[in-house]
Each structure stands twice: as C-alpha cells, then as structure tokens.
C-alpha atoms as a PDB file:
ATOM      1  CA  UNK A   1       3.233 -13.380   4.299  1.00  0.00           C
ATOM      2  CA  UNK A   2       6.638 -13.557   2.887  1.00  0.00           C
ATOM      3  CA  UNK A   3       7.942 -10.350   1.384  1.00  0.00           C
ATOM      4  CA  UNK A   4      11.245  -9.658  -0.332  1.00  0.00           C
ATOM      5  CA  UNK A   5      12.934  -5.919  -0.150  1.00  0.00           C
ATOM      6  CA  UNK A   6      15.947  -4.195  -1.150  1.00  0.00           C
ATOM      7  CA  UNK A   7      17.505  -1.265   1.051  1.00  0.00           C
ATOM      8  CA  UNK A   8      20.483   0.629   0.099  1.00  0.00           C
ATOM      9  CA  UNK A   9      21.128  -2.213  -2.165  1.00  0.00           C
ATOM     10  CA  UNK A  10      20.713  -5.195   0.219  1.00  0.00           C
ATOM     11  CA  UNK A  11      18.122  -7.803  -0.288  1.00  0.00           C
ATOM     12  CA  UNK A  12      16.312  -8.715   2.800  1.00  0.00           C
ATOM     13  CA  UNK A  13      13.949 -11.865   3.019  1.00  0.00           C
ATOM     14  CA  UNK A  14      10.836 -10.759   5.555  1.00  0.00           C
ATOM     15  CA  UNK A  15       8.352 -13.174   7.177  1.00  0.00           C
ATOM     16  CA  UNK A  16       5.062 -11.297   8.767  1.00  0.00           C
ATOM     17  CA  UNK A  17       2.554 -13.147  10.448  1.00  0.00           C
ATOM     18  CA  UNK A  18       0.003 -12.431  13.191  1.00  0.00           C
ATOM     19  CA  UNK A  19       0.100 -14.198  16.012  1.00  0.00           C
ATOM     20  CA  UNK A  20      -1.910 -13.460  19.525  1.00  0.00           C
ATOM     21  CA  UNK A  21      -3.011  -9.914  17.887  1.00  0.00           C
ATOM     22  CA  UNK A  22       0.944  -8.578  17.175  1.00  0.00           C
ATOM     23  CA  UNK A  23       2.810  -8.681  14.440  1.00  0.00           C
ATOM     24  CA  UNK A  24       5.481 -10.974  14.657  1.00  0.00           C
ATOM     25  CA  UNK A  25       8.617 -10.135  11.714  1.00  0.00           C
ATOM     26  CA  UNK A  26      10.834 -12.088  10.778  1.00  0.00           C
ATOM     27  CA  UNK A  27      14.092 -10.403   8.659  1.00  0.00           C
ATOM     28  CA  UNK A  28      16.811 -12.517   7.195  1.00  0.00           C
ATOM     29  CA  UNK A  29      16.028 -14.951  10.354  1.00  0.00           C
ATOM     30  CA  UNK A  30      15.736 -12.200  13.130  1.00  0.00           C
ATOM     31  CA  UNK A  31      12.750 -12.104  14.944  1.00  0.00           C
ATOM     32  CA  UNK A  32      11.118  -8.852  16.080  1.00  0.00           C
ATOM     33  CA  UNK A  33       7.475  -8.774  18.360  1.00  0.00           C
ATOM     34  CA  UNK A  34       6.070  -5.616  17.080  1.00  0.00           C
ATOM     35  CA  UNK A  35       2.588  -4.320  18.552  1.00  0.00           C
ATOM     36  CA  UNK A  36       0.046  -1.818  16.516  1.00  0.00           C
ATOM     37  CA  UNK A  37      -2.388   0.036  17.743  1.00  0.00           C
ATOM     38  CA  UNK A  38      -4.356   1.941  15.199  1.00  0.00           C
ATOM     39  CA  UNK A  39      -6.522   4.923  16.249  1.00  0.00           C
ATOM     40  CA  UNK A  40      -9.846   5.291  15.134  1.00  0.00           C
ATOM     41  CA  UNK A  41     -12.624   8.317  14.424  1.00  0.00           C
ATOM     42  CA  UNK A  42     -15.509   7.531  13.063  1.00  0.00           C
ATOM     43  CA  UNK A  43     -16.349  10.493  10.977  1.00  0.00           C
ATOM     44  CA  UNK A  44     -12.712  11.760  10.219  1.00  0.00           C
ATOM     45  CA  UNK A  45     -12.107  12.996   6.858  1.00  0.00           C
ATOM     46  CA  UNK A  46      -8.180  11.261   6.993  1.00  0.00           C
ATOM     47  CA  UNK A  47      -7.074   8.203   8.259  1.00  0.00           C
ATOM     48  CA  UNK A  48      -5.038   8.444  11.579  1.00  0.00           C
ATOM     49  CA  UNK A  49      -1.360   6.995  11.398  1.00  0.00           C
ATOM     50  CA  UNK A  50      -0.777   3.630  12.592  1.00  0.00           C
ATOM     51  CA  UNK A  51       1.659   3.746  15.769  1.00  0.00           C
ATOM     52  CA  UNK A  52       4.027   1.046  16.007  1.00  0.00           C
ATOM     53  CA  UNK A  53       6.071  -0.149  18.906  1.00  0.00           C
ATOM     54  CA  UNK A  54       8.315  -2.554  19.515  1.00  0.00           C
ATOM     55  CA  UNK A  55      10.982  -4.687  21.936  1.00  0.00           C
ATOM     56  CA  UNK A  56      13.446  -4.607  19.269  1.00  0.00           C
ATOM     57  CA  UNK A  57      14.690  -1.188  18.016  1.00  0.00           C
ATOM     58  CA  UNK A  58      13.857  -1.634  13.895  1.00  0.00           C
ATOM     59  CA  UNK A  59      16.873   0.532  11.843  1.00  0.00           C
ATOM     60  CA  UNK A  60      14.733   3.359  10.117  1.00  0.00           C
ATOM     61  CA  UNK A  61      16.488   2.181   6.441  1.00  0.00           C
ATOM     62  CA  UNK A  62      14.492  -1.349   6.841  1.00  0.00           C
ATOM     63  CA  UNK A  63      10.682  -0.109   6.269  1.00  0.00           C
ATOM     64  CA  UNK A  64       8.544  -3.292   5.105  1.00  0.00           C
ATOM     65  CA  UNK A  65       6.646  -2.369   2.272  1.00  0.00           C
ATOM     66  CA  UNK A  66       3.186  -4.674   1.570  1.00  0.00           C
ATOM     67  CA  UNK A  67       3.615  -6.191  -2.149  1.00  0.00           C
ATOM     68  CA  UNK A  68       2.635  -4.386  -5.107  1.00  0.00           C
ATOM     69  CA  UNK A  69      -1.135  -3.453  -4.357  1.00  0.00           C
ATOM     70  CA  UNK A  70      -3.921  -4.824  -7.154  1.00  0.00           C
ATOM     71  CA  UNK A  71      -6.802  -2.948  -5.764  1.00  0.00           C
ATOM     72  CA  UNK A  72      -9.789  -5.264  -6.806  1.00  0.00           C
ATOM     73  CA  UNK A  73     -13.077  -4.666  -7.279  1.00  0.00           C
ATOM     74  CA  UNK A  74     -15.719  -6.523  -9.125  1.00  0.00           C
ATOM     75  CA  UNK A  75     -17.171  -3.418 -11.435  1.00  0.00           C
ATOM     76  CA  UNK A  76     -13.616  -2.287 -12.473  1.00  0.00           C
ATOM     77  CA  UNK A  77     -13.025   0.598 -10.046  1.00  0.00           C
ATOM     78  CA  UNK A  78      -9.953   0.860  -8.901  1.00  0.00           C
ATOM     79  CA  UNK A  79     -10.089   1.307  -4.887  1.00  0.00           C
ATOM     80  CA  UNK A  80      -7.293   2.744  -2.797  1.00  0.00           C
ATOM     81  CA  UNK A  81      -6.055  -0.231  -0.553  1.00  0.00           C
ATOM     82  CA  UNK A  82      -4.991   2.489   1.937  1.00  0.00           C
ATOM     83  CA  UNK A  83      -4.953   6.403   3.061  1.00  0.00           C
ATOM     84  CA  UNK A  84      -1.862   8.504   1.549  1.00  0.00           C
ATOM     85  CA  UNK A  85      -0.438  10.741  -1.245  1.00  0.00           C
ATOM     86  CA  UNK A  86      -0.916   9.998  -4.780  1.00  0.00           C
ATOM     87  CA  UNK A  87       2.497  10.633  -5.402  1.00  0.00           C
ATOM     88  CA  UNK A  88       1.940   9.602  -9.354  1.00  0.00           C
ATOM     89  CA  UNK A  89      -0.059   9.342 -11.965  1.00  0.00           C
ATOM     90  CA  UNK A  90       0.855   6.616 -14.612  1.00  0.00           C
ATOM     91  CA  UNK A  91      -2.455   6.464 -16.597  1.00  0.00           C
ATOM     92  CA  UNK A  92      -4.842   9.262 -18.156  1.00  0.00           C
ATOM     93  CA  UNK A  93      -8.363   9.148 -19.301  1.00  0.00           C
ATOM     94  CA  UNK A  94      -9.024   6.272 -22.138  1.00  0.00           C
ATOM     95  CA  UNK A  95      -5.730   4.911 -21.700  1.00  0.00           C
ATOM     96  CA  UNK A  96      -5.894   1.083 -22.270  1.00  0.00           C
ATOM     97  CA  UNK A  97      -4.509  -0.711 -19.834  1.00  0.00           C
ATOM     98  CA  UNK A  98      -3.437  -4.797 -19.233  1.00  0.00           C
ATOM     99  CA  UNK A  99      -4.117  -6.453 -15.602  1.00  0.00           C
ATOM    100  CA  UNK A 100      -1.102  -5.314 -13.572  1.00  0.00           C
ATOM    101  CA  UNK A 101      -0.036  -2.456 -14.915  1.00  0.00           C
ATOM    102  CA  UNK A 102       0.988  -0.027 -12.392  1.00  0.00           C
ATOM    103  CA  UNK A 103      -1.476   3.155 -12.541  1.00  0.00           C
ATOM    104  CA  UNK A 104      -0.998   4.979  -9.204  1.00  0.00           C
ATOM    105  CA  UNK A 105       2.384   5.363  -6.995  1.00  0.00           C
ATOM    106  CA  UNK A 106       0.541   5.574  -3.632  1.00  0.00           C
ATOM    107  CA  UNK A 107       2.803   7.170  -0.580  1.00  0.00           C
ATOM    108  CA  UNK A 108       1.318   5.526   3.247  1.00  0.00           C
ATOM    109  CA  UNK A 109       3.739   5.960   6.350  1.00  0.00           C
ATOM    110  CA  UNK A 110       6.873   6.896   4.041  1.00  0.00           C
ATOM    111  CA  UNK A 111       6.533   3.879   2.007  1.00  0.00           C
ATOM    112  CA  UNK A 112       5.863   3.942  -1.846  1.00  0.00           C
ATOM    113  CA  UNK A 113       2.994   1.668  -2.868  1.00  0.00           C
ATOM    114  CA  UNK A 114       2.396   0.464  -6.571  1.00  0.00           C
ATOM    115  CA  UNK A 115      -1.224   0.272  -7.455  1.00  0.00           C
ATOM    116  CA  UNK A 116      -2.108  -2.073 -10.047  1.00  0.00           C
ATOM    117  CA  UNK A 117      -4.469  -2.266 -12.399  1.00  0.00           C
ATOM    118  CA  UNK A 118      -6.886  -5.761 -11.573  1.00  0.00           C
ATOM    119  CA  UNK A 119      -7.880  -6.614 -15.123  1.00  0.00           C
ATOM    120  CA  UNK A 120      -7.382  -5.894 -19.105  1.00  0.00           C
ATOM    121  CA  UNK A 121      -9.396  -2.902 -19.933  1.00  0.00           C
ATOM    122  CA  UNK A 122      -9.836   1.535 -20.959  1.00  0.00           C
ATOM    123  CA  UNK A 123      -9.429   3.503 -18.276  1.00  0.00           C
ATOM    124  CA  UNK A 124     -13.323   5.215 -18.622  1.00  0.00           C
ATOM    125  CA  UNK A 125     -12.764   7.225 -15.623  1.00  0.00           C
ATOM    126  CA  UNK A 126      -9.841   8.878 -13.404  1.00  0.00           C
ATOM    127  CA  UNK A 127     -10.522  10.439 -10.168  1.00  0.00           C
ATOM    128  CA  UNK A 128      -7.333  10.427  -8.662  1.00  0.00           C
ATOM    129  CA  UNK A 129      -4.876  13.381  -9.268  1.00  0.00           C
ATOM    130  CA  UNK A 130      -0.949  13.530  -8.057  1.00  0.00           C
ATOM    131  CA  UNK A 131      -0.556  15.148  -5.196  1.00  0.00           C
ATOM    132  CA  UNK A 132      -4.051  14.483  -3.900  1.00  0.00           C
ATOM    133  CA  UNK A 133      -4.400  12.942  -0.574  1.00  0.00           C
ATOM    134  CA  UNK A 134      -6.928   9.565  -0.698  1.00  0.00           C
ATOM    135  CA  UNK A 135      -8.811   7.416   2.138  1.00  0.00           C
ATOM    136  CA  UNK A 136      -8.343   3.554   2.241  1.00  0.00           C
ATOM    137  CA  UNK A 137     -11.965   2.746  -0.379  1.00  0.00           C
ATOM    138  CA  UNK A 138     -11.582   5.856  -2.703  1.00  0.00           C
ATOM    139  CA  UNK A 139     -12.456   5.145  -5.848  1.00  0.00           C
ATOM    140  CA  UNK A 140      -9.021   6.130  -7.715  1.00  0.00           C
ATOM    141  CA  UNK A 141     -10.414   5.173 -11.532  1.00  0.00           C
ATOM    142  CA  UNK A 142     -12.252   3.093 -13.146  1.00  0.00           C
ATOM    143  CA  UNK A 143     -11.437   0.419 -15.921  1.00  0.00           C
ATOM    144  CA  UNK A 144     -14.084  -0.367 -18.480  1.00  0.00           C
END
C-alpha cells in the first residue's frame, strides 16, 4: 500500500508491503525491514500493543498512519477497525450523515485515525463516547 504523510511539515511518500511475514517500508526511497509480533489473549477485555522492531532505527516524528479508516459493514454499523481511544466525537444521535464523513477520531499506538462513515444515511444509533476506550469490532454507531 502506498501512503502519503506529512510530519512537521514535510511530505513523505511511504510504500508498505508484506513480504516473507515482515513488513517491508519503504520512505521517500529508503528501505526499512521491520518485524511485528503481536501478542495475543484470548479472553482479554483490551487489545495488547503491537511490538515493533527493526534493523533500521525509525525517527519517532515519522509514525505511518493507515489511510483514513471507512469501517464497513453491510447493516450500517459502524465497526472500530482497531483497539484505542475515541479521542472525538463528530456526530450525535439522528445526525444525517454522507458516505465519508468523518464521525470518530480514533487514537491506536499514538496515531490519530479518522473513521468514516461507509454510506449516505441518519445516524439511528451512537455507542461510542469520547474518551471511551474500544476493541478492534465494536460497534461505534449505526447509520440507518
């Protein structure tokens, strides 16, 4: 995936791609091997941290965000795409809303995601309140 992202003003061009089970980055033509390892319980209430190592030391300002999230799902609920902090709340009950709007700021592993609203619709339901920690598959609202 190709993503595009701006730290302290500088635009950086990033390549990710998986290759041999690591993550293999690619910013503005530098290459960087970087291995996850994600930690598992089955019946945990959060979701662990994902550790990440690498060859190459990665400055701390250069974070690669995922693109704006659209969190689909077929009957109009709105799904978290990850575990985090609902840092904000864009959207209230009955609200009408077009197909990516941004209803949720989401906060994962210091990064700010945009959750986006997957089709034209009311919001009939909100479940999600700022401040409120979520699970990757919690239903966040619901678009009627």
């Amino acid at each position: 995936m190709k993503y595009f992202i701006t730290v302290n003003n500088k635009r950086y061009e990033v390549i990710a791609k998986e290759v041999s089970g690591k993550l293999e980055l690619t910013i503005d033509g530098k290459r960087m091997d970087v291995e996850i390892e994600e930690e598992k319980q089955e019946h945990a209430k959060t979701a662990e941290p994902i550790l990440i190592s690498s060859k190459h030391a990665i400055t701390p300002q250069i974070t690669v965000a995922p693109p704006s999230q659209t969190a689909a799902v077929s009957s109009g609920q709105i799904q978290s795409p990850m575990a985090g902090v609902v840092l904000k709340v864009k959207i209230k009950a009955n609200d009408i809303v077009k197909r990516g709007d941004v209803l949720f700021i989401l906060e994962a592993m210091k990064m700010e995601n945009e959750i986006r609203a997957n089709k034209d619709g009311r919001i009939i339901e909100l479940k999600a309140t700022e401040g409120g920690r979520v699970n990757q598959g919690d239903i966040l609202c619901a678009i009627g």
